[in-house]
C-alpha atoms as a PDB file:
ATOM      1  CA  UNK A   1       0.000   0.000   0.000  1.00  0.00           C
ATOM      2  CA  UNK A   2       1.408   3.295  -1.338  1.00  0.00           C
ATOM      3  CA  UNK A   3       0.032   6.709  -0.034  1.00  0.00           C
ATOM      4  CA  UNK A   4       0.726   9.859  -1.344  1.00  0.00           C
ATOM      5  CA  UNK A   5      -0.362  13.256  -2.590  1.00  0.00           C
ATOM      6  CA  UNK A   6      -3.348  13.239  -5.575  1.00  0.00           C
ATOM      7  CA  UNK A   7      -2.972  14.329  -8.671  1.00  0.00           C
ATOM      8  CA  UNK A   8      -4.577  14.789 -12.005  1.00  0.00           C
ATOM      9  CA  UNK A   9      -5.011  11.320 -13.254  1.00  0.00           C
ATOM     10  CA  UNK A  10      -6.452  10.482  -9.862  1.00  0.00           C
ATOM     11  CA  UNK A  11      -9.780  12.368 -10.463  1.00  0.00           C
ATOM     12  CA  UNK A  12     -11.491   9.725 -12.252  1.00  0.00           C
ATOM     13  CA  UNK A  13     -11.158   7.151  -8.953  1.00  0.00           C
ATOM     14  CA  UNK A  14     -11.290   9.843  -6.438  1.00  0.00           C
ATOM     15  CA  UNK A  15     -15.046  11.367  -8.154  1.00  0.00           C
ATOM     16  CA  UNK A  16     -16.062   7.335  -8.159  1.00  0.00           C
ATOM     17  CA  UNK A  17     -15.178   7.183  -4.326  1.00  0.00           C
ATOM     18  CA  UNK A  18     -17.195  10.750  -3.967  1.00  0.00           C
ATOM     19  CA  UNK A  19     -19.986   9.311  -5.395  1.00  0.00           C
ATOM     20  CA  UNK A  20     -19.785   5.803  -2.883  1.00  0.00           C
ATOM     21  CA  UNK A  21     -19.522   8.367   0.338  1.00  0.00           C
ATOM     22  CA  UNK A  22     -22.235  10.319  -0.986  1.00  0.00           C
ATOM     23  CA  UNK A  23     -24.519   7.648  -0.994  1.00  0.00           C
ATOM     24  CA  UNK A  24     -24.120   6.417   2.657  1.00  0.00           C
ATOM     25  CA  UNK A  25     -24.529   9.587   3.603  1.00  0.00           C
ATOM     26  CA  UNK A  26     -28.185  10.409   1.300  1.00  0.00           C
ATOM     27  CA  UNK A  27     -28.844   6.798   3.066  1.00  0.00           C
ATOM     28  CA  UNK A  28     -28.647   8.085   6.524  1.00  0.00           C
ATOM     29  CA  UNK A  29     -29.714  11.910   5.830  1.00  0.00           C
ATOM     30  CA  UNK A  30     -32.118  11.882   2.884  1.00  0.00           C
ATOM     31  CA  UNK A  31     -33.261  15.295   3.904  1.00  0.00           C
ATOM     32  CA  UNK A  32     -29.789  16.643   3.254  1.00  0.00           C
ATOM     33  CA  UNK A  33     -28.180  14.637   0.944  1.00  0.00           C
ATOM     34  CA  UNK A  34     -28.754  14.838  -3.132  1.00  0.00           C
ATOM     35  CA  UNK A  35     -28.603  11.477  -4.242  1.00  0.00           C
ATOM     36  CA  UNK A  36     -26.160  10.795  -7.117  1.00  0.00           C
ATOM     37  CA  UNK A  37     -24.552  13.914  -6.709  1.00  0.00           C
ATOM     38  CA  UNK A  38     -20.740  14.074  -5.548  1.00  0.00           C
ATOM     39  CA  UNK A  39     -19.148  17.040  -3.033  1.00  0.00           C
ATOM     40  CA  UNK A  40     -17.054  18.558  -5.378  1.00  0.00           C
ATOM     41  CA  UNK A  41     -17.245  18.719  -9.623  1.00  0.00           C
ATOM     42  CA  UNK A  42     -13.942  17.502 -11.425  1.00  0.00           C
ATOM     43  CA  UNK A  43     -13.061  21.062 -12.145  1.00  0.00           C
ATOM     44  CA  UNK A  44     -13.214  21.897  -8.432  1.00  0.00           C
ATOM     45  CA  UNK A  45     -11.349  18.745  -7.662  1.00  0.00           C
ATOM     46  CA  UNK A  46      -8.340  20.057 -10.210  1.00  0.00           C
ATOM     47  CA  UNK A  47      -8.317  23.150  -8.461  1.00  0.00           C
ATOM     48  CA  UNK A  48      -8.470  21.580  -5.017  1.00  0.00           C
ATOM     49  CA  UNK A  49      -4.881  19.665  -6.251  1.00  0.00           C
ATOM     50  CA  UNK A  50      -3.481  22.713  -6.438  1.00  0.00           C
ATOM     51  CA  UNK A  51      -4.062  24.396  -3.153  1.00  0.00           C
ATOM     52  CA  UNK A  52      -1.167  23.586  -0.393  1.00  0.00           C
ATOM     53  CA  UNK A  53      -3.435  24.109   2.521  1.00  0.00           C
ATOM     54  CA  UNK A  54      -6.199  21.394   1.091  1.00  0.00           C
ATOM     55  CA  UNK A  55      -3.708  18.418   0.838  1.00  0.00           C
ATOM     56  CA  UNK A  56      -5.243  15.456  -0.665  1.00  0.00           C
ATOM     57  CA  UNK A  57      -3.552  11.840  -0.239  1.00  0.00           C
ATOM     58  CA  UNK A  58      -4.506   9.114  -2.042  1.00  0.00           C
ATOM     59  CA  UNK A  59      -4.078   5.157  -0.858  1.00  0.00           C
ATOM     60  CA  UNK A  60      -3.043   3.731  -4.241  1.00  0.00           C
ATOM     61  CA  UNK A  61      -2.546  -0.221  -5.483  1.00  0.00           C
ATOM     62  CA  UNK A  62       0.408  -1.836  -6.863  1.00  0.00           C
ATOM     63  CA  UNK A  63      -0.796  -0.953 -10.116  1.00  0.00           C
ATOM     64  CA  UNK A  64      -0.920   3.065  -8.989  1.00  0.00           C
ATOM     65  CA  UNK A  65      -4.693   2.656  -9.048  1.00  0.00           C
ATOM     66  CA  UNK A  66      -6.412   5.040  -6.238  1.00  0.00           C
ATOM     67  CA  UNK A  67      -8.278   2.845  -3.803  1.00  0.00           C
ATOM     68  CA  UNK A  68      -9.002   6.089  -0.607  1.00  0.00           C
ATOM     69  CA  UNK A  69      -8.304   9.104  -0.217  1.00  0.00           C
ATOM     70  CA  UNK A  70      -8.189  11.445   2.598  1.00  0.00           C
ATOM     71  CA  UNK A  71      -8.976  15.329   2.134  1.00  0.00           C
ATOM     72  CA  UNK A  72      -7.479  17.592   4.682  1.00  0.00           C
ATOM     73  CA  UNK A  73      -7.572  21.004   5.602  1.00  0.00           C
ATOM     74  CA  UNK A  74      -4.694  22.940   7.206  1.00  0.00           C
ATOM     75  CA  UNK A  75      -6.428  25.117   9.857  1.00  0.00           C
ATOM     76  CA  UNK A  76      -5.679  27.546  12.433  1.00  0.00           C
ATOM     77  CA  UNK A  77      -6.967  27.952  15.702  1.00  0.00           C
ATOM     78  CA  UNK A  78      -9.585  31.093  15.260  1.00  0.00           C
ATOM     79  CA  UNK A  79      -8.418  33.652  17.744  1.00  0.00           C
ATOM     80  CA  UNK A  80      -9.666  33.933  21.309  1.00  0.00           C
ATOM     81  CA  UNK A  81      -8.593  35.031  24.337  1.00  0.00           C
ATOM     82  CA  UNK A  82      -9.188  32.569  26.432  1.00  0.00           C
ATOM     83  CA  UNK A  83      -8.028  29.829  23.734  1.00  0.00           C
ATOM     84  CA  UNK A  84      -4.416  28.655  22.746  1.00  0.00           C
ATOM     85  CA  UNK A  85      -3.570  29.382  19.415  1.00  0.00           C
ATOM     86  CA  UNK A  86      -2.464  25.924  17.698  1.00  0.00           C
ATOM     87  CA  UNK A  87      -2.516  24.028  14.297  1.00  0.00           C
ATOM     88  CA  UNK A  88      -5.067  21.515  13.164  1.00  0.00           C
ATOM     89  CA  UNK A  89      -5.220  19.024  10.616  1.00  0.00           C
ATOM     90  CA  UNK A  90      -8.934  18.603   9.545  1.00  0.00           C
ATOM     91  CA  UNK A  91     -10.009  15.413   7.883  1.00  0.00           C
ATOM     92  CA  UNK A  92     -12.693  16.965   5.647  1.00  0.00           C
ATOM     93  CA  UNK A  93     -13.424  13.659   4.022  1.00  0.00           C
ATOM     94  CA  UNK A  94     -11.864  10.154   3.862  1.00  0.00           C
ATOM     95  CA  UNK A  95     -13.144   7.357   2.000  1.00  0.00           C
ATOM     96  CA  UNK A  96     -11.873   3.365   0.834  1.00  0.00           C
ATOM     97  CA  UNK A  97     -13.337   1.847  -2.065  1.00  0.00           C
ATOM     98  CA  UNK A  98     -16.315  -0.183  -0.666  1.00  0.00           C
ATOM     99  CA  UNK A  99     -14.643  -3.243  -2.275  1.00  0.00           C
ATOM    100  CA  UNK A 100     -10.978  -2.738  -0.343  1.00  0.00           C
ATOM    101  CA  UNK A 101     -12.898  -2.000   3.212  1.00  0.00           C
ATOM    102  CA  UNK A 102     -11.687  -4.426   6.055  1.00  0.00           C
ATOM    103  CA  UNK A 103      -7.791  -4.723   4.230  1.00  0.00           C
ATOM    104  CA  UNK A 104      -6.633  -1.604   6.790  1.00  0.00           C
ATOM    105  CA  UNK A 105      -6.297   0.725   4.010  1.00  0.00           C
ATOM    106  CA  UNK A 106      -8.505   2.997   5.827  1.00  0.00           C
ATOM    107  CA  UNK A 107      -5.914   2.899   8.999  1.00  0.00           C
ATOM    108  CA  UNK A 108      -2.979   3.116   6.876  1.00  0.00           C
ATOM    109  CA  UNK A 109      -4.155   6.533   5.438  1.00  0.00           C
ATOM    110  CA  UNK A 110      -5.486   7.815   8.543  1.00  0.00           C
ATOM    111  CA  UNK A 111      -2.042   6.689  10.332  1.00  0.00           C
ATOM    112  CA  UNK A 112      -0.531   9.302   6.991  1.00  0.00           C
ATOM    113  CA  UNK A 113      -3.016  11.849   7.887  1.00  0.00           C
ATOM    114  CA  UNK A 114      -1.322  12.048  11.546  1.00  0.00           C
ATOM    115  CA  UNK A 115       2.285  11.450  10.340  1.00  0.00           C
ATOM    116  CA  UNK A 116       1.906  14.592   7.913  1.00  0.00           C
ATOM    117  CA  UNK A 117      -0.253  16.543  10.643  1.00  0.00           C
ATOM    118  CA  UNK A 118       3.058  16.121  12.596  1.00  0.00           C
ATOM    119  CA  UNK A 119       5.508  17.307  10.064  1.00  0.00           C
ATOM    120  CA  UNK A 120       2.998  20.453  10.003  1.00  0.00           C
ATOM    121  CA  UNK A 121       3.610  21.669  13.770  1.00  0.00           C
ATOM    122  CA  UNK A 122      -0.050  20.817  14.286  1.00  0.00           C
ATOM    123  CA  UNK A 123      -1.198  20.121  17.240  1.00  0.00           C
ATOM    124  CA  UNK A 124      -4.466  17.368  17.021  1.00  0.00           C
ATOM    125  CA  UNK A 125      -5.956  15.753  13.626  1.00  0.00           C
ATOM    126  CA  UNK A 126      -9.358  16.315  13.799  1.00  0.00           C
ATOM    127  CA  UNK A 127     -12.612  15.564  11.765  1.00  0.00           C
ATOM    128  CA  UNK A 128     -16.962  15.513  12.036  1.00  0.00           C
ATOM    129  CA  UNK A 129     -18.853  12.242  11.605  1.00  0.00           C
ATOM    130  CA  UNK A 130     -22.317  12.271  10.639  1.00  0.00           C
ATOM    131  CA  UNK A 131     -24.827  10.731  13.147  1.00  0.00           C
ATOM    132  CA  UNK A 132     -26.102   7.506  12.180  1.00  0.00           C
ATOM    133  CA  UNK A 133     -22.591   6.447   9.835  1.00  0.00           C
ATOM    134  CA  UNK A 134     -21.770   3.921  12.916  1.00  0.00           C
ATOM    135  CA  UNK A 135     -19.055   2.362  10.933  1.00  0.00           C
ATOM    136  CA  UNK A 136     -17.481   5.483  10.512  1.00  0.00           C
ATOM    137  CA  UNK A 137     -17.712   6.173  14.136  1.00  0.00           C
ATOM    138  CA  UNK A 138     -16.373   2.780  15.081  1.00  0.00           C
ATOM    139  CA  UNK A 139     -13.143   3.056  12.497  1.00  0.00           C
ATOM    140  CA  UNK A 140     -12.544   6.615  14.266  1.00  0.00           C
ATOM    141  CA  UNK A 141     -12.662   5.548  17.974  1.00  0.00           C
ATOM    142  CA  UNK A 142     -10.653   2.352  17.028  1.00  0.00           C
ATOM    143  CA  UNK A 143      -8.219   4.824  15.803  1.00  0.00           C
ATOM    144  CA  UNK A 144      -7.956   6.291  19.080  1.00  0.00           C
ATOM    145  CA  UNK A 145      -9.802   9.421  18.122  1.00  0.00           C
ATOM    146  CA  UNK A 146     -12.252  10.785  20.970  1.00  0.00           C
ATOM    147  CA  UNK A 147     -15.223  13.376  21.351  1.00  0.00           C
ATOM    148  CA  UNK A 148     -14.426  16.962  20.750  1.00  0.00           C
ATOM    149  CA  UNK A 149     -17.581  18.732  20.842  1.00  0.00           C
ATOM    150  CA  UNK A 150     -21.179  17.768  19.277  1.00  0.00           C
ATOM    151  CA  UNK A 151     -23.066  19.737  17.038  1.00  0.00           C
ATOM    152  CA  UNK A 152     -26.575  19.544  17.393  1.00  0.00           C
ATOM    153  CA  UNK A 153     -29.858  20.313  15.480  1.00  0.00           C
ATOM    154  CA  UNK A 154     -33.674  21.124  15.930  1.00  0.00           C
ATOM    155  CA  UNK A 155     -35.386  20.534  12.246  1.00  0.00           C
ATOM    156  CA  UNK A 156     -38.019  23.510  11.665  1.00  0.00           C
END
């Protein structure tokens, strides 16, 4: 398992995987979710690729094929004065190919996420789950990620 940054030839696999996470997530929130829709267009993606603070790494075969990927965000502690100023690393979406699931390509890019986060000076990795994606939340507290703060809603 090789993991490194995306690039252009990527997009194809990476929009297929945006399409698979889309889907569990229209499952759980249909009130939310677009069906058959993805979170970014290929021309966004190809701008995303270019843009040091977004990193996106890719879990690739032996054959160079991408498999998961991992978006990030570099972000910055918003200021406060009663709050530490420190780096983040913010998973904004990380996906394996429903067919590789249960192989540990899902831990081996989240282990990259933190090993990167590192190099960065940040100080925590962090990321949002959606209520009701219980595999998702399982995977993240098996990596040893806990609670930060919950969002919550009232539906008008």
């Amino acid at each position: 398992m090789n993991i490194r940054r995306a690039t252009k030839k990527d997009i194809p696999r990476i929009m297929e995987l945006l399409g698979q996470v889309l889907q569990i997530h229209a499952d759980i929130r249909p009130d939310i979710f677009i069906p058959e829709t993805t979170k970014y267009t290929v021309d966004e993606l190809s701008e995303l690729l270019k843009c040091e603070e977004k990193p996106i790494y890719v879990a690739v075969n032996d054959e160079d094929v991408c498999v998961g990927y991992a978006f990030c965000q570099l972000k910055g502690q918003p200021f406060s004065n009663n709050m530490v100023q420190f780096k983040s690393l913010f998973i904004d979406d990380l996906c394996v190919d429903k067919c590789e699931r249960g192989q540990h390509t899902g831990e081996c890019l989240f282990e990259f996420v933190k090993q990167e986060a590192k190099k960065m000076g940040c100080y925590e990795v962090t990321l949002n789950v959606w209520a009701g994606n219980t595999s998702a939340e399982k995977f993240y507290e098996k990596m040893g990620m806990k609670t930060k703060e919950r969002q919550m809603e009232y539906i008008l």
